[in-house]
PDB file of N, CA and C in Angstrom:
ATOM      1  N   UNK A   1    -142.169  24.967 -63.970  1.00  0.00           N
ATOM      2  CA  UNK A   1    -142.993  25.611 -64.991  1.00  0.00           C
ATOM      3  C   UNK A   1    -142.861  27.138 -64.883  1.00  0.00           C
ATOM      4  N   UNK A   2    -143.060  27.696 -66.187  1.00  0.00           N
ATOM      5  CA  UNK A   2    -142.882  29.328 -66.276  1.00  0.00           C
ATOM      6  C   UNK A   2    -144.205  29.961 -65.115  1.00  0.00           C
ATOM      7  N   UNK A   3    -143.605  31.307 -65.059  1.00  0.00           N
ATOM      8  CA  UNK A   3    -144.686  31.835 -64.204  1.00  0.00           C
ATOM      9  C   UNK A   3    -146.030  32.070 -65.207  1.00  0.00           C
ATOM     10  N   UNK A   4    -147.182  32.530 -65.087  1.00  0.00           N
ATOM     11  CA  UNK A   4    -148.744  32.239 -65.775  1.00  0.00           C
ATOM     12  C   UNK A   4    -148.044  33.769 -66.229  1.00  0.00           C
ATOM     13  N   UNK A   5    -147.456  34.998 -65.786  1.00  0.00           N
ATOM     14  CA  UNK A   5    -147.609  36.241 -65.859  1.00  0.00           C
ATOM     15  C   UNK A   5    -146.663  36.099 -67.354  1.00  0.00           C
ATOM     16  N   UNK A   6    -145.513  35.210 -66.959  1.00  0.00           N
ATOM     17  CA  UNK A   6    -144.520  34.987 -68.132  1.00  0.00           C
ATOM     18  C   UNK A   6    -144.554  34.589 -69.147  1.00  0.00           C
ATOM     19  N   UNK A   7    -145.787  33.750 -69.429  1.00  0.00           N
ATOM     20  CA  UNK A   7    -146.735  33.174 -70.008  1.00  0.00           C
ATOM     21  C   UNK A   7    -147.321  33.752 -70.941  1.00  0.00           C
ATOM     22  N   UNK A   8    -148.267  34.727 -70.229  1.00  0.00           N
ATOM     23  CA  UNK A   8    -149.228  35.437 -70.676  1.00  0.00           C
ATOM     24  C   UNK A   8    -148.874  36.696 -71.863  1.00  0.00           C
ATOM     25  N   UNK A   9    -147.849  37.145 -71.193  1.00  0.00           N
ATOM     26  CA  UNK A   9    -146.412  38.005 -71.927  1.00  0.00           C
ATOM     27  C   UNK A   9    -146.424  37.658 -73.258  1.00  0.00           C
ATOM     28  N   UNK A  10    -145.511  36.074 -72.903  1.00  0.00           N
ATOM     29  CA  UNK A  10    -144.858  35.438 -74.479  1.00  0.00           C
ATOM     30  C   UNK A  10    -146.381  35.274 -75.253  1.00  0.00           C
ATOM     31  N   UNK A  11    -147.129  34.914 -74.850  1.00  0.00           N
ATOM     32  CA  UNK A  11    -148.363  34.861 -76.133  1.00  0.00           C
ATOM     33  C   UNK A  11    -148.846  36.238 -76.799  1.00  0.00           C
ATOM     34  N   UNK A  12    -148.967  37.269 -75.418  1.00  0.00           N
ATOM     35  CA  UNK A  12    -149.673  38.434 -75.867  1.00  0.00           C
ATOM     36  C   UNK A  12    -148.076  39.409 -77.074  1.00  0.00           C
ATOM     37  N   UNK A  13    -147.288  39.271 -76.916  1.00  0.00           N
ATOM     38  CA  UNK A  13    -145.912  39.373 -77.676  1.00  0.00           C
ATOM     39  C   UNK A  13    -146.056  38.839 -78.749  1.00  0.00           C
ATOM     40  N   UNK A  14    -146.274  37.676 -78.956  1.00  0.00           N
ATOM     41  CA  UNK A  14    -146.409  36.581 -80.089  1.00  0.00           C
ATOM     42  C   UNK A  14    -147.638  36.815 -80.798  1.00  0.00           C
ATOM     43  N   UNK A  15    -149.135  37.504 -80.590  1.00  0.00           N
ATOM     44  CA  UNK A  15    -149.941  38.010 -81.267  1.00  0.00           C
ATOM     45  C   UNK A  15    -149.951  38.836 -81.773  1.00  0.00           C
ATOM     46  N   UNK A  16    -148.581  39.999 -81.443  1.00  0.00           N
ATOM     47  CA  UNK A  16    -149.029  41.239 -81.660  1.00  0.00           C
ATOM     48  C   UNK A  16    -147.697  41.333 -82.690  1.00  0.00           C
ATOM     49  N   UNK A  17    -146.287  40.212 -82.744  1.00  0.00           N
ATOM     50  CA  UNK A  17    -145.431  40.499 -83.787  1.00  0.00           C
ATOM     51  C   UNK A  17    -145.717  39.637 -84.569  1.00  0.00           C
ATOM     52  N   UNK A  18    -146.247  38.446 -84.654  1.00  0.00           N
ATOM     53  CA  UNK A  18    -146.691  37.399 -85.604  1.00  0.00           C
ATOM     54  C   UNK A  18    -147.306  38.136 -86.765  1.00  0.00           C
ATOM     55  N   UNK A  19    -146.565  37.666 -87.934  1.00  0.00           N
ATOM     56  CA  UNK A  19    -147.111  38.213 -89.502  1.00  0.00           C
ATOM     57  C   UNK A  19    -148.428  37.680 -89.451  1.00  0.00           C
ATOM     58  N   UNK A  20    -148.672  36.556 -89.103  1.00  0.00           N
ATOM     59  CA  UNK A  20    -150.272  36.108 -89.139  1.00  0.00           C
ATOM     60  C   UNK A  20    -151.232  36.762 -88.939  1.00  0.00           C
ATOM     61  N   UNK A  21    -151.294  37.410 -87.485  1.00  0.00           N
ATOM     62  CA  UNK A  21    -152.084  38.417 -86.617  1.00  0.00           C
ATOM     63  C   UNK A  21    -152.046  39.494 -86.524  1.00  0.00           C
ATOM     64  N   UNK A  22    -150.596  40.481 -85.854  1.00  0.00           N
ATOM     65  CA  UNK A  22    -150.240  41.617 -85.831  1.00  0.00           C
ATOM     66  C   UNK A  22    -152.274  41.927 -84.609  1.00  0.00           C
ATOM     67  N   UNK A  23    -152.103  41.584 -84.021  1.00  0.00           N
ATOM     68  CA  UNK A  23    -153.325  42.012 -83.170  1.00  0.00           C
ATOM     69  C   UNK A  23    -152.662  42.189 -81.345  1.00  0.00           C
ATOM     70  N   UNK A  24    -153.524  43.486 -81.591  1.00  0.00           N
ATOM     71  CA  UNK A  24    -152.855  44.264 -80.215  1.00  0.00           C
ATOM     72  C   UNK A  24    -154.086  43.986 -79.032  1.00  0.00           C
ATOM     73  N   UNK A  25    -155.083  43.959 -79.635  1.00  0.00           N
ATOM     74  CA  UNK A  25    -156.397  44.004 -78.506  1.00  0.00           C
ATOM     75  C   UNK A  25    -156.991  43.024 -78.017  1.00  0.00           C
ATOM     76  N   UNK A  26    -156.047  41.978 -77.859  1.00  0.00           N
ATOM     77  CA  UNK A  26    -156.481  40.485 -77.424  1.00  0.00           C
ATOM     78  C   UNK A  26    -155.980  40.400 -76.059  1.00  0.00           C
ATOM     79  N   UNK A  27    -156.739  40.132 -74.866  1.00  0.00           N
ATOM     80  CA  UNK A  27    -156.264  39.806 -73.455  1.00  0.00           C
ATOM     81  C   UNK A  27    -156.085  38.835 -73.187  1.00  0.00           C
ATOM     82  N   UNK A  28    -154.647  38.243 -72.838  1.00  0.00           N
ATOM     83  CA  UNK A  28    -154.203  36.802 -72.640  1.00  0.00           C
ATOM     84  C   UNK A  28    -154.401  36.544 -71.026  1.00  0.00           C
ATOM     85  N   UNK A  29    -154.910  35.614 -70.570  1.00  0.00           N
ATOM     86  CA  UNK A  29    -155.225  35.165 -69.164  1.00  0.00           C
ATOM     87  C   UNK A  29    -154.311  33.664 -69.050  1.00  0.00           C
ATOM     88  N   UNK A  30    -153.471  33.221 -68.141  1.00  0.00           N
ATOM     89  CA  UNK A  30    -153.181  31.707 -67.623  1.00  0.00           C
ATOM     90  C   UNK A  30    -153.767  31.925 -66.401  1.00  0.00           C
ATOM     91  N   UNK A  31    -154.431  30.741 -66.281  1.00  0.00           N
ATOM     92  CA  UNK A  31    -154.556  30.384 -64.994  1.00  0.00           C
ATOM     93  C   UNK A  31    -154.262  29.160 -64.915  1.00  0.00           C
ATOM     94  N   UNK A  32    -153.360  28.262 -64.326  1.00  0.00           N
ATOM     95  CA  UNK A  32    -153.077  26.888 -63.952  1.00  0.00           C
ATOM     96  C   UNK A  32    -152.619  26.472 -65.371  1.00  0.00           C
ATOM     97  N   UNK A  33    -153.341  25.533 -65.871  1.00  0.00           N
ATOM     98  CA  UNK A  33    -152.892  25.197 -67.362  1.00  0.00           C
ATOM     99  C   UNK A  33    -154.151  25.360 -68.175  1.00  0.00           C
ATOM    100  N   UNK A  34    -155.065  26.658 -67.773  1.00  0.00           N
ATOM    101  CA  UNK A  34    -155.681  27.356 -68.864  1.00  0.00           C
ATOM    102  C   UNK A  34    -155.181  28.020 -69.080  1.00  0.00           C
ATOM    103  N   UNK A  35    -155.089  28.472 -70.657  1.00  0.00           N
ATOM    104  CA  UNK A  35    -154.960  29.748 -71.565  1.00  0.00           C
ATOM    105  C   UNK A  35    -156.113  30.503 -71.938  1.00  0.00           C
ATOM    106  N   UNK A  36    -156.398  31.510 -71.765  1.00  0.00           N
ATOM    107  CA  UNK A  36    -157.794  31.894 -71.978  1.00  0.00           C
ATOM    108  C   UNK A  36    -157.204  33.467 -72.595  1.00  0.00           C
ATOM    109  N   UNK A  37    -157.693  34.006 -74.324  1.00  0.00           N
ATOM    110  CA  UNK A  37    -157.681  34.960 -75.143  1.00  0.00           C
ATOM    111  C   UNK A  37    -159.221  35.285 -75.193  1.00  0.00           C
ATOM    112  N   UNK A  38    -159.350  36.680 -75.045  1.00  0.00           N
ATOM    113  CA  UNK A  38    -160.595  37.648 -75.199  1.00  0.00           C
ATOM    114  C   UNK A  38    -160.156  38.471 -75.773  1.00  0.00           C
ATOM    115  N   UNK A  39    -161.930  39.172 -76.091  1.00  0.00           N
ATOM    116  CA  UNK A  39    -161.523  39.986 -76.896  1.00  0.00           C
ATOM    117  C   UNK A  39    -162.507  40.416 -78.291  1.00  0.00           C
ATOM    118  N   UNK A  40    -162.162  41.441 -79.256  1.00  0.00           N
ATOM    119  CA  UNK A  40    -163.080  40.990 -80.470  1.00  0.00           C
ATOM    120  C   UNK A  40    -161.971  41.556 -81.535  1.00  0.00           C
ATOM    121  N   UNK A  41    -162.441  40.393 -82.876  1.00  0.00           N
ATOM    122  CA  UNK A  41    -161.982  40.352 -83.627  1.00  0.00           C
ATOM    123  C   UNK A  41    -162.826  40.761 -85.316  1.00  0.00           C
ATOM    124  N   UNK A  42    -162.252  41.081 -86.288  1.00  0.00           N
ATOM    125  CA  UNK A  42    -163.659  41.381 -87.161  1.00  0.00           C
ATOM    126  C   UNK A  42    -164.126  40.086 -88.300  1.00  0.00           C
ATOM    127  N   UNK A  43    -163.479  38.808 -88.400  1.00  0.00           N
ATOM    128  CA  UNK A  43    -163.260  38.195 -88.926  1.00  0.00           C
ATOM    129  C   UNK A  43    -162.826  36.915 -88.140  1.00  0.00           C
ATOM    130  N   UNK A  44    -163.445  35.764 -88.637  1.00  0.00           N
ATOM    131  CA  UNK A  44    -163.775  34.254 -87.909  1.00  0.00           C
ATOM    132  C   UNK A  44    -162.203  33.466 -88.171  1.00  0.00           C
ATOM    133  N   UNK A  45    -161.476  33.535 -89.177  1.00  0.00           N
ATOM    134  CA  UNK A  45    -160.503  33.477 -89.528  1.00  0.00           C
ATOM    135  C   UNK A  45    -159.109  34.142 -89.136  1.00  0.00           C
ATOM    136  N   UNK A  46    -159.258  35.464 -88.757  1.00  0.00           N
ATOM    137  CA  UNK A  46    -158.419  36.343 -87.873  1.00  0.00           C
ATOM    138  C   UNK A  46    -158.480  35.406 -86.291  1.00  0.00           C
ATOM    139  N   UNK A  47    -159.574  35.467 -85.996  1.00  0.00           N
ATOM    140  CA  UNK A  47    -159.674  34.643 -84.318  1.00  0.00           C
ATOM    141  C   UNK A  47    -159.125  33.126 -84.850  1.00  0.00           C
ATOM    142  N   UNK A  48    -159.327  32.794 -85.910  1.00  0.00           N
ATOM    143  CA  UNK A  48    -158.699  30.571 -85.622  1.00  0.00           C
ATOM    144  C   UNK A  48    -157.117  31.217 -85.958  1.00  0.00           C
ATOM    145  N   UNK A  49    -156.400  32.056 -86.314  1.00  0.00           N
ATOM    146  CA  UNK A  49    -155.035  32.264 -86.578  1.00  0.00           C
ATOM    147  C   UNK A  49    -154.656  32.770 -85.425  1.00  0.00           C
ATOM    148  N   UNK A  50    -155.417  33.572 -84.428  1.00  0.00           N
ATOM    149  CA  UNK A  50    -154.902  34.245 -83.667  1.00  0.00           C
ATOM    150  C   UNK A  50    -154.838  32.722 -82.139  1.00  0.00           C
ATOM    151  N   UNK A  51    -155.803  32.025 -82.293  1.00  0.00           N
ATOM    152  CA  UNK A  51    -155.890  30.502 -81.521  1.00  0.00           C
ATOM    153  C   UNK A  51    -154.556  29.618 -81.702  1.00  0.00           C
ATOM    154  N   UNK A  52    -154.061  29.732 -83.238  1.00  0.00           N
ATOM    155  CA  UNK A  52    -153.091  28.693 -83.316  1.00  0.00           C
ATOM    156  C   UNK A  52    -151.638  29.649 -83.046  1.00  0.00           C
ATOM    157  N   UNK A  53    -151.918  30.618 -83.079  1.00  0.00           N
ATOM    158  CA  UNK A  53    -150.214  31.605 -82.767  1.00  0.00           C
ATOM    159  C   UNK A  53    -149.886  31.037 -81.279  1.00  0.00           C
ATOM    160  N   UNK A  54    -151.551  31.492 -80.438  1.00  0.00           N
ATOM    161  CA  UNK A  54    -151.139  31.225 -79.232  1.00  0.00           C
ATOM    162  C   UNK A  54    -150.801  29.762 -78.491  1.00  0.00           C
ATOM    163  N   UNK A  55    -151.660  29.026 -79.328  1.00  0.00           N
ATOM    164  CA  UNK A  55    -151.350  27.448 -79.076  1.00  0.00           C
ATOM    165  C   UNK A  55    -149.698  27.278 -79.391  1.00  0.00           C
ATOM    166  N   UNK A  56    -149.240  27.583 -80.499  1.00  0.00           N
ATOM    167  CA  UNK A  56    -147.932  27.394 -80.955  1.00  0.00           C
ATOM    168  C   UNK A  56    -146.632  27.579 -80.039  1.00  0.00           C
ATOM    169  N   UNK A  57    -147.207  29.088 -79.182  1.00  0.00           N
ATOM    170  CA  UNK A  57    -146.210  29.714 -78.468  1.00  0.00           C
ATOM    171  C   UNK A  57    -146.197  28.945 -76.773  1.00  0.00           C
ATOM    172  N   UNK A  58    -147.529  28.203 -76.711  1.00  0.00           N
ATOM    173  CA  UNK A  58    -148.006  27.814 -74.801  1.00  0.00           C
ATOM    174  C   UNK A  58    -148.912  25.877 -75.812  1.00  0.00           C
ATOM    175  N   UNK A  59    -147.954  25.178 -76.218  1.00  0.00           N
ATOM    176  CA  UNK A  59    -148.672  23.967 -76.600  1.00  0.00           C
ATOM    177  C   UNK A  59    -148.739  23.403 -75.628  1.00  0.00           C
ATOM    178  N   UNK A  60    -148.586  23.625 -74.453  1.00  0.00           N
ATOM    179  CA  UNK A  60    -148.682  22.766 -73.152  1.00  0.00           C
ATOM    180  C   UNK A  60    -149.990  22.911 -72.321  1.00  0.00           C
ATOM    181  N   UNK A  61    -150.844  24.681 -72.389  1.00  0.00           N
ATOM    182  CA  UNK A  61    -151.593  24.649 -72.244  1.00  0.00           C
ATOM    183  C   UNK A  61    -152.959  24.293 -73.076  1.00  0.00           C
ATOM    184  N   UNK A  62    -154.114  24.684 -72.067  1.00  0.00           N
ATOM    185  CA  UNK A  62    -155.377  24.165 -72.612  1.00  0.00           C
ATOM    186  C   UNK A  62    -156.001  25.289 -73.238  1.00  0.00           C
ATOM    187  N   UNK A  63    -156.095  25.980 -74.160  1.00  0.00           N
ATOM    188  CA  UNK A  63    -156.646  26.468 -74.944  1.00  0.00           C
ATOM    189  C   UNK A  63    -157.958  26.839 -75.085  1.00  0.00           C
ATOM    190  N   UNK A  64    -158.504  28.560 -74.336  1.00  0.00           N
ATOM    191  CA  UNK A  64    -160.104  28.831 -74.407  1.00  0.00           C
ATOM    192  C   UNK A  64    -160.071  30.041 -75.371  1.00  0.00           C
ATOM    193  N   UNK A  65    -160.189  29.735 -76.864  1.00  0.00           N
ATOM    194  CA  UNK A  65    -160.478  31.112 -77.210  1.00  0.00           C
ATOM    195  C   UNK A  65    -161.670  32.023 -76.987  1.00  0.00           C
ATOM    196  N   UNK A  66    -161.963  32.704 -76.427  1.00  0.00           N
ATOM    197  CA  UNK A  66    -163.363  33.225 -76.189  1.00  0.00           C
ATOM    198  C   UNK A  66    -163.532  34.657 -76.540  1.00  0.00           C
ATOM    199  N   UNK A  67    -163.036  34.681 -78.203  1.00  0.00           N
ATOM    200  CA  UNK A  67    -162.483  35.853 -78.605  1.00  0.00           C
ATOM    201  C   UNK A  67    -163.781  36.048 -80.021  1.00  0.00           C
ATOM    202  N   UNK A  68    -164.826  37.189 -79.438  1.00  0.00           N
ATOM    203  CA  UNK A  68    -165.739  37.041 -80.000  1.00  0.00           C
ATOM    204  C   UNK A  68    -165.417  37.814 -81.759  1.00  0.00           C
ATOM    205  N   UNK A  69    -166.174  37.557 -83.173  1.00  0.00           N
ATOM    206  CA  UNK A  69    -166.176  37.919 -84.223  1.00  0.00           C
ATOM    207  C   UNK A  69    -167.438  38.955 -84.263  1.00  0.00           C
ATOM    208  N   UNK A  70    -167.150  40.092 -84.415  1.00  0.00           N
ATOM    209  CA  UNK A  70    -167.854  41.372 -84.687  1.00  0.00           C
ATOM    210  C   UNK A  70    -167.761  41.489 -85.864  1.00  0.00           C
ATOM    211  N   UNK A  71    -168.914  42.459 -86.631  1.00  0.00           N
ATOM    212  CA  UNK A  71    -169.002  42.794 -87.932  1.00  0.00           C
ATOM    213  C   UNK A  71    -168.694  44.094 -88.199  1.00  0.00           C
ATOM    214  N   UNK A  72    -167.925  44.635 -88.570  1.00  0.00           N
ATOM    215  CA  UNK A  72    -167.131  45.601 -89.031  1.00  0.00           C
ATOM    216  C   UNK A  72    -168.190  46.028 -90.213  1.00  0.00           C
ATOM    217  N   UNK A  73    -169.045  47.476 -89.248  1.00  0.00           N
ATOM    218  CA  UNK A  73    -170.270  48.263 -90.340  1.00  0.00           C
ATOM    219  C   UNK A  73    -169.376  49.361 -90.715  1.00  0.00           C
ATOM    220  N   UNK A  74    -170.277  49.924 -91.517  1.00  0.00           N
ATOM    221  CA  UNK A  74    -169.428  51.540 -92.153  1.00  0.00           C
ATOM    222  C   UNK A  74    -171.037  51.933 -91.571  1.00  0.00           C
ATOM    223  N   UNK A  75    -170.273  53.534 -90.907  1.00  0.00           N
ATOM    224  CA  UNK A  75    -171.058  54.218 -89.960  1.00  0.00           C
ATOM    225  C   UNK A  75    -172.402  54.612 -90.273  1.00  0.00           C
ATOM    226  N   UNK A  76    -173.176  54.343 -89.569  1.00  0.00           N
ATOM    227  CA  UNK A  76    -174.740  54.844 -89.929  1.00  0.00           C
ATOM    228  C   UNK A  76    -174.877  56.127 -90.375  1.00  0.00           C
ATOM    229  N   UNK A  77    -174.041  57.046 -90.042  1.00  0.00           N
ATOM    230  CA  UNK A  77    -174.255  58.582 -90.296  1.00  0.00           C
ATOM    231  C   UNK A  77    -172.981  59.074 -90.383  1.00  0.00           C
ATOM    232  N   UNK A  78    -172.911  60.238 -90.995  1.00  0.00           N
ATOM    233  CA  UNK A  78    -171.681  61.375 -91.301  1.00  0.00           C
ATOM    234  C   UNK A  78    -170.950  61.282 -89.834  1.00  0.00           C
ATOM    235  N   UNK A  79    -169.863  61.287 -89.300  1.00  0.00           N
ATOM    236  CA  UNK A  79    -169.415  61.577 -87.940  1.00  0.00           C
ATOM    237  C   UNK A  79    -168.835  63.115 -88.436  1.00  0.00           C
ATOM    238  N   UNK A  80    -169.549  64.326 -88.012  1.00  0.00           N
ATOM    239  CA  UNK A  80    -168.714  65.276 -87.978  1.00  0.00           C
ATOM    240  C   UNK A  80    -168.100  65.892 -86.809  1.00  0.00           C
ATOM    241  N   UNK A  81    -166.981  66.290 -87.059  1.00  0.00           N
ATOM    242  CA  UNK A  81    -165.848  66.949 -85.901  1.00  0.00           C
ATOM    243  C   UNK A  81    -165.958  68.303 -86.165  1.00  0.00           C
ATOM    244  N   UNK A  82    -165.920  69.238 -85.184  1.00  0.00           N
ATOM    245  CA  UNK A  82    -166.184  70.804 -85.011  1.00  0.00           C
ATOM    246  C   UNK A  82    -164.411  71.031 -84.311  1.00  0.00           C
TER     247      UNK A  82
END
């Protein structure tokens, strides 16, 4: 079996060139024959695409997405820069 590090690589690679996802801020973990993705995403639908890229690329492992959906506000106040 591949190494977990080699692993972890090809998925986090595969999230971030996949037309599906294109997502850079997801942390891929193997341990044994868990797969475990963290992280936040802004959209519930972005995280089940970003689940099946990685399933696609590691179908051998067991699959924990624990890649939470945040709500993407527009800022409470002016942000000004000096």
């Amino acid at each position: 079996m591949e190494a977990p590090q080699y692993i972890a690589a090809r998925v986090q690679r595969a999230l971030a060139e996949d037309g599906r996802t294109h997502e850079l801020g997801i942390r891929v973990d193997v341990r044994g024959d868990q797969l475990f993705l963290r992280g936040q995403v802004t959209g519930e639908q972005h995280r089940e695409e970003l689940g099946k890229v990685a399933h696609e690329v590691a179908p051998e492992l067991h699959l924990h997405n624990e890649i939470q959906v945040v709500e993407a506000t527009e800022p409470r106040e002016e942000e000004h820069l000096d």
